[in-house]
C-alpha atoms as a PDB file:
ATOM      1  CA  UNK A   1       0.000   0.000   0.000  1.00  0.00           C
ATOM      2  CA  UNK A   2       2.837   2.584   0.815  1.00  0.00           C
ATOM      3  CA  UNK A   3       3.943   2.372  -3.015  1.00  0.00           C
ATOM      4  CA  UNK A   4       2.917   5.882  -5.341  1.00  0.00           C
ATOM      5  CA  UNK A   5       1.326   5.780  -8.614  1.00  0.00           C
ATOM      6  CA  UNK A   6       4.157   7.314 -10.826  1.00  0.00           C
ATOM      7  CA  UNK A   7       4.514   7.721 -14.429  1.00  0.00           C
ATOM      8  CA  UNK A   8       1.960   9.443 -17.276  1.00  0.00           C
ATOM      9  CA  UNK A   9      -2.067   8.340 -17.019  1.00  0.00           C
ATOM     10  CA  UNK A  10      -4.973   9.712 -18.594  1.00  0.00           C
ATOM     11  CA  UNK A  11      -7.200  11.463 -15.643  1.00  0.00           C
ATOM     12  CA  UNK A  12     -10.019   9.815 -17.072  1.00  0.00           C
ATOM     13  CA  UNK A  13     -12.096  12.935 -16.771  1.00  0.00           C
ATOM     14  CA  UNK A  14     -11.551  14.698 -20.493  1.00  0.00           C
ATOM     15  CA  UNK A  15     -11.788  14.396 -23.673  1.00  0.00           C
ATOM     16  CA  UNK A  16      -7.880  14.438 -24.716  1.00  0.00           C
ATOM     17  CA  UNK A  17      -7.681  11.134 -22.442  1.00  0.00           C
ATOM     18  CA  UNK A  18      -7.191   9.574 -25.509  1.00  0.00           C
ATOM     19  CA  UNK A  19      -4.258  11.610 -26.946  1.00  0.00           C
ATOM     20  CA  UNK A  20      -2.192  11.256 -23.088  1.00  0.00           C
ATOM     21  CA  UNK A  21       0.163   8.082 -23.449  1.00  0.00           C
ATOM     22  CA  UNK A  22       0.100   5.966 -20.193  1.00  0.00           C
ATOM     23  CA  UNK A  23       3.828   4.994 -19.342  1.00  0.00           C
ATOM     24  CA  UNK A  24       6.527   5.234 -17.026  1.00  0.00           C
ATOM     25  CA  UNK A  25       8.970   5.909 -18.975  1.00  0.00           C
ATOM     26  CA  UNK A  26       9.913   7.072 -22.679  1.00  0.00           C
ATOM     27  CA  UNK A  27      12.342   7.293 -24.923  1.00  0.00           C
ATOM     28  CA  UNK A  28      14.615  10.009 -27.182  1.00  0.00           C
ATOM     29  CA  UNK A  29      13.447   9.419 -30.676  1.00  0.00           C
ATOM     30  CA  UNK A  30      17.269  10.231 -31.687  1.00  0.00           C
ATOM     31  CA  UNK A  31      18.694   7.570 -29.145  1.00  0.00           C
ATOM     32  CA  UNK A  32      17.759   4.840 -27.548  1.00  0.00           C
ATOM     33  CA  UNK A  33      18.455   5.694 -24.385  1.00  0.00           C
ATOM     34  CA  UNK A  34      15.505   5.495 -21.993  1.00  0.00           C
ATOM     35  CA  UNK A  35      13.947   7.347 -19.117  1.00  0.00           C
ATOM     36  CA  UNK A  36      11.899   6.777 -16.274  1.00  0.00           C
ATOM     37  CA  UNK A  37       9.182   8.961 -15.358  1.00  0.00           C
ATOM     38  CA  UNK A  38       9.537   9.169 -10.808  1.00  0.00           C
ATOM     39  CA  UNK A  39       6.387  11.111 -10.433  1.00  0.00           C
ATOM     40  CA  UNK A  40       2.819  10.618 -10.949  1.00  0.00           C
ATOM     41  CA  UNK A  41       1.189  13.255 -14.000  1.00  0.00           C
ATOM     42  CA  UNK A  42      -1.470  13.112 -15.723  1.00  0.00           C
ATOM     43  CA  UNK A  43      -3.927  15.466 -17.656  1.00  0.00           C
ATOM     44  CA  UNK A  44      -4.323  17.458 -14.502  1.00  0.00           C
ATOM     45  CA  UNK A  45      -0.342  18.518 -13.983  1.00  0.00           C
ATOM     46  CA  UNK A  46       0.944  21.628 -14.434  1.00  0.00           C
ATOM     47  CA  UNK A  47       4.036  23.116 -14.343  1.00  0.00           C
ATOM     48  CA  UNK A  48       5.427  20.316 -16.610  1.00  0.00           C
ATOM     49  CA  UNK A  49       7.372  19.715 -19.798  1.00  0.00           C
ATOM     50  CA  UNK A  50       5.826  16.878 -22.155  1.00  0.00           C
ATOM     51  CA  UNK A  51       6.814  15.351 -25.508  1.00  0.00           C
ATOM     52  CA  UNK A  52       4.259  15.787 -28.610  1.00  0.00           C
ATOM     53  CA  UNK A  53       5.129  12.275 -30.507  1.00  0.00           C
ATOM     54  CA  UNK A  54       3.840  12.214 -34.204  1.00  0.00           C
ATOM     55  CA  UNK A  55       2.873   8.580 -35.402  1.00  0.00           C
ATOM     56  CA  UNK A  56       6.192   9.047 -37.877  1.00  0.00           C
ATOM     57  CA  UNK A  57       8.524   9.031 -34.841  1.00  0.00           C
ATOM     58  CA  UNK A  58       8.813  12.685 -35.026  1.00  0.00           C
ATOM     59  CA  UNK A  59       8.529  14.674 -31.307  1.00  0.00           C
ATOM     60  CA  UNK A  60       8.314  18.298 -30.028  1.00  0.00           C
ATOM     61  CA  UNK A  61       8.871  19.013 -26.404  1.00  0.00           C
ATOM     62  CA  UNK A  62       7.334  21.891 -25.014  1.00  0.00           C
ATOM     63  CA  UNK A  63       6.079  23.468 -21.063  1.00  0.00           C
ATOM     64  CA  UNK A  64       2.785  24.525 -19.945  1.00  0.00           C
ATOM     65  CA  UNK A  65       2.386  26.041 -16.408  1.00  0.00           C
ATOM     66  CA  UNK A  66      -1.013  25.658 -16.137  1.00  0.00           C
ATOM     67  CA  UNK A  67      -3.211  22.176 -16.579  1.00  0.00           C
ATOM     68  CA  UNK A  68      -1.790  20.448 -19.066  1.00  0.00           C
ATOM     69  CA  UNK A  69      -5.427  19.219 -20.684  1.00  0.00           C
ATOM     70  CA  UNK A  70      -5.398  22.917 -21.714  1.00  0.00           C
ATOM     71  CA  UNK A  71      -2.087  22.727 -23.750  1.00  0.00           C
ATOM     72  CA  UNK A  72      -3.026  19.531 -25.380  1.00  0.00           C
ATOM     73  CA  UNK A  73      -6.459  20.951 -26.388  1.00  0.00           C
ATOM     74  CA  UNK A  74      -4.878  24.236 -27.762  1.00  0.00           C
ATOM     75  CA  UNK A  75      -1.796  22.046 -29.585  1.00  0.00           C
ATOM     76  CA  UNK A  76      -5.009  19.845 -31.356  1.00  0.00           C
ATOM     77  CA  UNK A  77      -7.362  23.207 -31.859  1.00  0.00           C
ATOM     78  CA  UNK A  78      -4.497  24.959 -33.819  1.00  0.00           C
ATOM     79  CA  UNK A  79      -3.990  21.243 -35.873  1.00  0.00           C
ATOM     80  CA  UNK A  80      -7.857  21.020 -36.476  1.00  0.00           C
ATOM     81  CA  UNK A  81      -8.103  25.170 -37.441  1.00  0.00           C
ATOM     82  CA  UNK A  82      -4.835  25.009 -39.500  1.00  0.00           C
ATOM     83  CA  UNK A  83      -2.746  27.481 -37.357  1.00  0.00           C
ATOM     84  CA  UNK A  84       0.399  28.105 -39.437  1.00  0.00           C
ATOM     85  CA  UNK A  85       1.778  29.479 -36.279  1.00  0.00           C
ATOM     86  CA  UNK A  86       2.104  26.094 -34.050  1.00  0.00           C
ATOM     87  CA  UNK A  87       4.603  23.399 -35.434  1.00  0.00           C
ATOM     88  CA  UNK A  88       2.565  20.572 -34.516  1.00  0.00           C
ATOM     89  CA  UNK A  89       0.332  21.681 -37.472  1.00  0.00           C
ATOM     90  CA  UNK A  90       3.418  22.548 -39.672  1.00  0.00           C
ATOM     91  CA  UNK A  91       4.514  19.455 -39.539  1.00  0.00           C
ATOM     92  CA  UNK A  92       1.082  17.769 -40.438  1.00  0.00           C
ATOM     93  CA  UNK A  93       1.461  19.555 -43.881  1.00  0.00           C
ATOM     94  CA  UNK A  94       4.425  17.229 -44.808  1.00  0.00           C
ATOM     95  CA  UNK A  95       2.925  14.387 -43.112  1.00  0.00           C
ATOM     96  CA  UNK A  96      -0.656  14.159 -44.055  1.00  0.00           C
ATOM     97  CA  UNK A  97      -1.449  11.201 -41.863  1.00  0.00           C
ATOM     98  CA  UNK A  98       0.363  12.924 -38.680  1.00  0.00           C
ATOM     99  CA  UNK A  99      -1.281  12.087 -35.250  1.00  0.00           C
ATOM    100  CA  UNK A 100       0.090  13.222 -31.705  1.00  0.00           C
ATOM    101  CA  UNK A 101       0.000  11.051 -28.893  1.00  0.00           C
ATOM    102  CA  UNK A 102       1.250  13.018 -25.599  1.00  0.00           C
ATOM    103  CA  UNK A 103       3.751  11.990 -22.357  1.00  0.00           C
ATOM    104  CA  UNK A 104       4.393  14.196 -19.387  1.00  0.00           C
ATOM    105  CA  UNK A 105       8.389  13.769 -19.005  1.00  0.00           C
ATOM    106  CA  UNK A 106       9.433  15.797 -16.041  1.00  0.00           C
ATOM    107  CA  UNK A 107       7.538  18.596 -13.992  1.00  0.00           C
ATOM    108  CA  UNK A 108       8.249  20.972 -11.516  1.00  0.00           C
ATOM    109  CA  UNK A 109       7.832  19.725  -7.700  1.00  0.00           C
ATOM    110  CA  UNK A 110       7.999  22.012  -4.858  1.00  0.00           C
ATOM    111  CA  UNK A 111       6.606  24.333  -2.599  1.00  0.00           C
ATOM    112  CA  UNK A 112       2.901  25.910  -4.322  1.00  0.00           C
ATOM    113  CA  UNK A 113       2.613  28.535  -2.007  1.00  0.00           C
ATOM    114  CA  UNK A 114       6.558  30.204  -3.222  1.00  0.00           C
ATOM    115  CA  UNK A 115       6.175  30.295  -7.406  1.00  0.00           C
ATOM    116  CA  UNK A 116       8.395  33.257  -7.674  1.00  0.00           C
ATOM    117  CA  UNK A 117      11.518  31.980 -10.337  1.00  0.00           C
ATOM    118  CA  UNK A 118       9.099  29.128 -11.573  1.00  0.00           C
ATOM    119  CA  UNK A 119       8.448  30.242 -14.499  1.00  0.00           C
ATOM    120  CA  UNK A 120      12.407  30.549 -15.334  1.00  0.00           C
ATOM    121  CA  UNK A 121      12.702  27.163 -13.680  1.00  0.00           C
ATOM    122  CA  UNK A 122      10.196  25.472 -16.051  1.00  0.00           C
ATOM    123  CA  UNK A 123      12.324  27.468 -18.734  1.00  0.00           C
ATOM    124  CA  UNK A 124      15.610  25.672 -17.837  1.00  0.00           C
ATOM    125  CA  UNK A 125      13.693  22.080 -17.817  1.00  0.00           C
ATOM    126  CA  UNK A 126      12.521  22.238 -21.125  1.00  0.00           C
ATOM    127  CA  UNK A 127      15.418  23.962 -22.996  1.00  0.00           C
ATOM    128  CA  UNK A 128      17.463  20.539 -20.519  1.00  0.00           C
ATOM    129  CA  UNK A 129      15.297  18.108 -22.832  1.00  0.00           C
ATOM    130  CA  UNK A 130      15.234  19.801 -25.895  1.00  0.00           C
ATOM    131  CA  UNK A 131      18.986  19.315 -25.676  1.00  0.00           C
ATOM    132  CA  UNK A 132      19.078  15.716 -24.184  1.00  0.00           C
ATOM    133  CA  UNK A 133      16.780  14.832 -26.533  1.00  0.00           C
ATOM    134  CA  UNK A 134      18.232  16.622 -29.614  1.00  0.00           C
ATOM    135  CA  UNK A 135      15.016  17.911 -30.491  1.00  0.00           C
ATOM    136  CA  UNK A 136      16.305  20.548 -32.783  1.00  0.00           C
ATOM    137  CA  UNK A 137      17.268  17.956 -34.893  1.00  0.00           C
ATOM    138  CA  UNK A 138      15.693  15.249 -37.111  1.00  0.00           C
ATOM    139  CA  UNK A 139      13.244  14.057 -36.405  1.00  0.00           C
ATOM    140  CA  UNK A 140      12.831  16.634 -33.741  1.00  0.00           C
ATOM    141  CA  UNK A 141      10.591  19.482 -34.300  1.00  0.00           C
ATOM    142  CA  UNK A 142      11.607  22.242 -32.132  1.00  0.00           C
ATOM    143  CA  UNK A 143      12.684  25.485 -33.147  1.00  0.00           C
ATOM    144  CA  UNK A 144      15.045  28.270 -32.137  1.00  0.00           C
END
């Protein structure tokens, strides 16, 4: 009984369930090094960094601070409404038959009541896995 959920779940509660991949760990799509996931997120976490995967093996990582059910539905609004602006859709124009499955890799964990620097920490995270990943390389799809 004393052992914690950890890893990525659906809540079970929305309606991008279906786009959240449930795992405890993941993998670089330029390596094959895997990681473990030591915390418990799902649809529900904020302050996180996640990897977009594309069925082609392409990824994007990105951060959201706030819920992130609210960054998946704005990544698949801007796919559905054609948003030129938001590589997930960019990259749907040279893969017709792109679909984005979501993981929760690493979050921020600490006191809620102190967010001051947050913001610059969730900064550091992600720009820590866009490098460890190499996703501003093939088949990466970040951007600088």
């Amino acid at each position: 009984m004393g052992d914690k959920l950890i890893g990525c779940f659906p809540c079970g509660h929305c309606i991008n369930c279906k786009h959240i991949l449930k795992s405890k760990e993941f993998s670089s799509r330029n390596s094959s090094t895997v990681y473990d996931i030591r915390f418990f997120a799902n649809c529900n976490t904020d302050w996180a960094i996640y990897m977009a995967c594309c069925s082609c093996h392409s990824f994007y990582i990105g951060q959201t601070s706030r819920p992130f059910r609210l960054r998946m539905s704005e990544h698949l609004s801007d796919i559905k409404c054609k948003r030129t602006s938001n590589v997930l859709y960019k990259h749907t124009l040279k893969h017709q038959t792109a679909q984005f499955h979501f993981i929760i890799i690493d979050k921020l964990i600490g006191d809620r009541t102190h967010k001051s620097g947050w913001h610059h920490k969730l900064d550091a995270k992600e720009k820590k896995w866009i490098t460890k990943l190499g996703a501003l390389f093939n088949p990466g799809l970040n951007e600088y």
